[in-house]
N, C-alpha and C. Protein backbone atom coordinates (compact mmCIF):
# COMPACT_ATOMS: atom_id res chain seq x y z
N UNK A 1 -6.85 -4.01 -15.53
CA UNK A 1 -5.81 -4.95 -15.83
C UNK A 1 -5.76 -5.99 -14.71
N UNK A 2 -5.60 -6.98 -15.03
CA UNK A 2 -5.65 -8.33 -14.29
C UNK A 2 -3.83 -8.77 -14.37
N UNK A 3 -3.36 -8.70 -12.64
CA UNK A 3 -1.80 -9.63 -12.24
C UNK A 3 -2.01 -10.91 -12.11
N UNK A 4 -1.35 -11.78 -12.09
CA UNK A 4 -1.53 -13.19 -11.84
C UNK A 4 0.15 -13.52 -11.02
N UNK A 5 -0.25 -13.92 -10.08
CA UNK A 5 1.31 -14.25 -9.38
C UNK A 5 1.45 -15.61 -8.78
N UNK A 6 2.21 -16.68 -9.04
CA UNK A 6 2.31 -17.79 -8.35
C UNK A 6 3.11 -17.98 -7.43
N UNK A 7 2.19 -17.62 -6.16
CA UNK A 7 2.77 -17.85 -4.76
C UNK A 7 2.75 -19.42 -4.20
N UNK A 8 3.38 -19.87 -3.36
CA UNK A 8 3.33 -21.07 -2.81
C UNK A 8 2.69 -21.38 -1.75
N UNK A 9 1.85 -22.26 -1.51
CA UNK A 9 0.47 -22.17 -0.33
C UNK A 9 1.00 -22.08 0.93
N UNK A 10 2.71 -22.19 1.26
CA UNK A 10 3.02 -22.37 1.97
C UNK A 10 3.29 -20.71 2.77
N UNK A 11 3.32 -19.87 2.01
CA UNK A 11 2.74 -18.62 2.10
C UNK A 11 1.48 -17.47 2.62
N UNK A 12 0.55 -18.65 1.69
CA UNK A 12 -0.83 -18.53 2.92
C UNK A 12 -0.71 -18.81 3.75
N UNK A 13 -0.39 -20.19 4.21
CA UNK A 13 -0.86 -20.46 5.36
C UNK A 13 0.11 -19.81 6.28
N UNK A 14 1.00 -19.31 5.70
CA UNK A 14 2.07 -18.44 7.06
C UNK A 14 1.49 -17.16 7.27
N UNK A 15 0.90 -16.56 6.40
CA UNK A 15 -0.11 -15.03 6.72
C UNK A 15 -1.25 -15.98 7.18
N UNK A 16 -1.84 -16.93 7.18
CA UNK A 16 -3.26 -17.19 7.71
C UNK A 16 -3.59 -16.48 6.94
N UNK A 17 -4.08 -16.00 6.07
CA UNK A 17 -5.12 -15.44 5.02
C UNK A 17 -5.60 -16.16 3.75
N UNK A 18 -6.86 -15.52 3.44
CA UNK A 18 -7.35 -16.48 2.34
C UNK A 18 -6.82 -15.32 1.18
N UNK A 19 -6.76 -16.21 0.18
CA UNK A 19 -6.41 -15.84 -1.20
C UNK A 19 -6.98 -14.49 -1.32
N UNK A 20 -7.76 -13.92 -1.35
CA UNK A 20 -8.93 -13.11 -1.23
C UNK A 20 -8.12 -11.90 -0.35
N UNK A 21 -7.83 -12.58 0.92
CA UNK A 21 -7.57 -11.32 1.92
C UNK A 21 -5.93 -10.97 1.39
N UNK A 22 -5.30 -12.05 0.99
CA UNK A 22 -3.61 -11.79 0.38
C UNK A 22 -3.85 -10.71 -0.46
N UNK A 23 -4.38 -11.03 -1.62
CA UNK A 23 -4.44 -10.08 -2.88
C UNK A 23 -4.83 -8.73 -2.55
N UNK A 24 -5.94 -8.30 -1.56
CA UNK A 24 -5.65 -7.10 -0.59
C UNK A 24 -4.99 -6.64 0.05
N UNK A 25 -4.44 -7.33 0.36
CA UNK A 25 -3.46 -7.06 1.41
C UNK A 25 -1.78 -6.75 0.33
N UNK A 26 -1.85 -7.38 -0.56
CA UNK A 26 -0.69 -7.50 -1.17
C UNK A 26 -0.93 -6.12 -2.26
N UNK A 27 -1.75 -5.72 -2.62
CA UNK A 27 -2.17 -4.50 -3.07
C UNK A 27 -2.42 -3.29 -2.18
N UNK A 28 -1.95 -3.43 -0.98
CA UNK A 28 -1.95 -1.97 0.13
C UNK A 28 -0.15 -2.20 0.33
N UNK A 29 -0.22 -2.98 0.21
CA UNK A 29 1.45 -3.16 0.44
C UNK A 29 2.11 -2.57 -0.52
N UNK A 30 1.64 -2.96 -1.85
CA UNK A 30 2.88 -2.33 -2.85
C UNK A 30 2.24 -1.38 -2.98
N UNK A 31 0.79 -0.32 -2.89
CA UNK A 31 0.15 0.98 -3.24
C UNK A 31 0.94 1.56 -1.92
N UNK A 32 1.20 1.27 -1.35
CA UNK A 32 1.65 2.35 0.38
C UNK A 32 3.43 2.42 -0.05
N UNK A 33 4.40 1.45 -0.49
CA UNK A 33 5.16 1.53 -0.74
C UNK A 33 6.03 2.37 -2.06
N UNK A 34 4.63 2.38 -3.00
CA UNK A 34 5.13 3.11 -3.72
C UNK A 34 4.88 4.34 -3.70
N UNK A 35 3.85 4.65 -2.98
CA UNK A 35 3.94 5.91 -2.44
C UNK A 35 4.95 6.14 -1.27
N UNK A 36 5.38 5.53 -0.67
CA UNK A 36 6.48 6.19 0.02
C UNK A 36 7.67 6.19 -0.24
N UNK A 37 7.82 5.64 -1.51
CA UNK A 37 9.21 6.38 -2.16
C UNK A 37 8.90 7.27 -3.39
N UNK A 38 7.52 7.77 -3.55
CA UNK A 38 7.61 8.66 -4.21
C UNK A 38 7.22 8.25 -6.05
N UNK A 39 6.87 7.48 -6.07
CA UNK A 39 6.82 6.79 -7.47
C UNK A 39 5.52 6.49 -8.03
N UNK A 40 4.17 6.95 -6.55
CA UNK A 40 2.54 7.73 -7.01
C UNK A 40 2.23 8.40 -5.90
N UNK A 41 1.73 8.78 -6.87
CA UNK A 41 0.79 10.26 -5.91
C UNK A 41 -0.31 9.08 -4.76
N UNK A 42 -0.51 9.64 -3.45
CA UNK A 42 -1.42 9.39 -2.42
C UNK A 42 -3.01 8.79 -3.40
N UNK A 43 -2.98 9.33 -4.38
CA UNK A 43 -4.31 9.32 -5.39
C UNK A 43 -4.25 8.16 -6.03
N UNK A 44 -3.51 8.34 -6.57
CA UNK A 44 -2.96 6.74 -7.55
C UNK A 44 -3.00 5.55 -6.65
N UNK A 45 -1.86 5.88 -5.16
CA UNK A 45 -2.24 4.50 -4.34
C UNK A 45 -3.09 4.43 -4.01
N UNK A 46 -3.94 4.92 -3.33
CA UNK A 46 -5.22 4.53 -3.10
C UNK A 46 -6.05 4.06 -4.38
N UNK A 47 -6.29 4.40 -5.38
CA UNK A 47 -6.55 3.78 -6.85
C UNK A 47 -6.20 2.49 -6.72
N UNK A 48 -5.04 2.74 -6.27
CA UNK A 48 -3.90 0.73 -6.94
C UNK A 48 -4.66 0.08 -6.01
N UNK A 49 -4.69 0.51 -4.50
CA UNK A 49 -4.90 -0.54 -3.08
C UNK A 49 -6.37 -0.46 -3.06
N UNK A 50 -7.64 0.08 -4.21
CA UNK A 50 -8.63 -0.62 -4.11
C UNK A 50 -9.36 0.72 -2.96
N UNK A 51 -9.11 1.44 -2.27
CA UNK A 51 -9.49 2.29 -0.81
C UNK A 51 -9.86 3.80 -1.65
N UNK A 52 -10.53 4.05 -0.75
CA UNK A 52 -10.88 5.34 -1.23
C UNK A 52 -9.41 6.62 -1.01
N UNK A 53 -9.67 7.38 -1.02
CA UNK A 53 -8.15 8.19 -0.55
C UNK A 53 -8.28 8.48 1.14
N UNK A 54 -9.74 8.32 1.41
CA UNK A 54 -9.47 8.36 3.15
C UNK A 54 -9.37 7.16 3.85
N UNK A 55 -9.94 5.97 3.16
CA UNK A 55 -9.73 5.00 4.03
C UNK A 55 -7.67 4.14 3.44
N UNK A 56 -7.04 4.76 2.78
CA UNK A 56 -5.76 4.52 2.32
C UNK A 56 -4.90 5.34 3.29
N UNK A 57 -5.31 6.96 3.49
CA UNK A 57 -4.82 7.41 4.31
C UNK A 57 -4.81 6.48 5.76
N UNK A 58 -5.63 6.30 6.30
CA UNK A 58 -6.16 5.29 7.06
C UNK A 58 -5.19 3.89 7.54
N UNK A 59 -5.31 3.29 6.10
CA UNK A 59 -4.26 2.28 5.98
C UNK A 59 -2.83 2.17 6.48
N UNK A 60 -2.66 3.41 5.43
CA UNK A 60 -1.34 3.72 5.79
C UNK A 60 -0.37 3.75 7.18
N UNK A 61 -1.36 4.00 8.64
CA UNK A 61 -0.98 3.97 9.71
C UNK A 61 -0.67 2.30 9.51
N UNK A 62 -1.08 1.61 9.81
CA UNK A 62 -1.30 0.22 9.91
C UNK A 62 0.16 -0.66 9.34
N UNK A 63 0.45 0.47 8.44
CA UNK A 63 1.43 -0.48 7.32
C UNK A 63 2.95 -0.09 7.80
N UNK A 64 2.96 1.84 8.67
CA UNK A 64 3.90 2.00 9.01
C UNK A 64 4.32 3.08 8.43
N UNK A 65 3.36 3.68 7.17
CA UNK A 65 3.76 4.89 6.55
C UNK A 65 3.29 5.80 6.45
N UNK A 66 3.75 6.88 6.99
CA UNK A 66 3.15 8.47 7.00
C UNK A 66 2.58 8.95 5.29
N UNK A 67 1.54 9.31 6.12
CA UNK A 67 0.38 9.97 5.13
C UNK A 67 1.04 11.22 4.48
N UNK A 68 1.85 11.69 5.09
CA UNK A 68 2.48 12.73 4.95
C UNK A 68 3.74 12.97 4.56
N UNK A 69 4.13 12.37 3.09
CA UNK A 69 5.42 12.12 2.60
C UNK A 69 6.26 13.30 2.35
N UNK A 70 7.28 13.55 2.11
CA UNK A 70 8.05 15.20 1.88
C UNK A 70 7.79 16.01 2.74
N UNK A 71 6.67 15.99 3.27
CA UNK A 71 6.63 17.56 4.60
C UNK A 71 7.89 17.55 5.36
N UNK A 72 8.71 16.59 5.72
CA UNK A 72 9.94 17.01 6.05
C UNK A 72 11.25 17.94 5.43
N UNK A 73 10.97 17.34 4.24
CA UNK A 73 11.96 17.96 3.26
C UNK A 73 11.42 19.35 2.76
N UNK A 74 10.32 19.51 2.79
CA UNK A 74 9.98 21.07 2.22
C UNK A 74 10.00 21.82 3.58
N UNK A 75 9.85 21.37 5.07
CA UNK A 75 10.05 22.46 5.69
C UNK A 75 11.50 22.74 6.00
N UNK A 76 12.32 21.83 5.62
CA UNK A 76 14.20 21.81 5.80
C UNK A 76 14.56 22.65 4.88
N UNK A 77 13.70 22.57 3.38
CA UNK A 77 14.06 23.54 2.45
C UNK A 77 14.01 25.06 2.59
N UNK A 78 12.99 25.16 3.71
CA UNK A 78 12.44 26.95 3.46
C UNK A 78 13.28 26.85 4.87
């Protein structure tokens, strides 16, 4: 499936990135986010963001989000 989004160039040029590197970049952003609220599996984002599941894990440092979602809550549970 193909997104189409009309951003304003004034956008690029504030990331300095080319069209190319946005649309990557803008696809680790919303694949890392929706995995960290829980809404895909680590599998799926990495699927969405284009990365294999180790180089997403990977990513994920970069972006600010633990690879390791719920391990808090299941060891609070037991």
């Amino acid at each position: 499936m193909k997104l189409e989004l009309d951003l304003p160039d004034s956008a690029l040029s504030a990331l300095r990135k080319a069209p190319d590197e946005l649309s990557a970049c803008l696809r680790l952003m919303a694949a890392a986010k929706l995995y960290e609220v829980g809404h895909l599996s680590q599998e799926r984002a990495a699927e969405l963001s284009g990365l294999s599941r180790q180089e997403f894990q990977l990513a994920l440092s970069q972006v600010g989000v633990s690879p390791f979602q719920g391990v808090d809550e299941d060891l609070a549970a037991r």
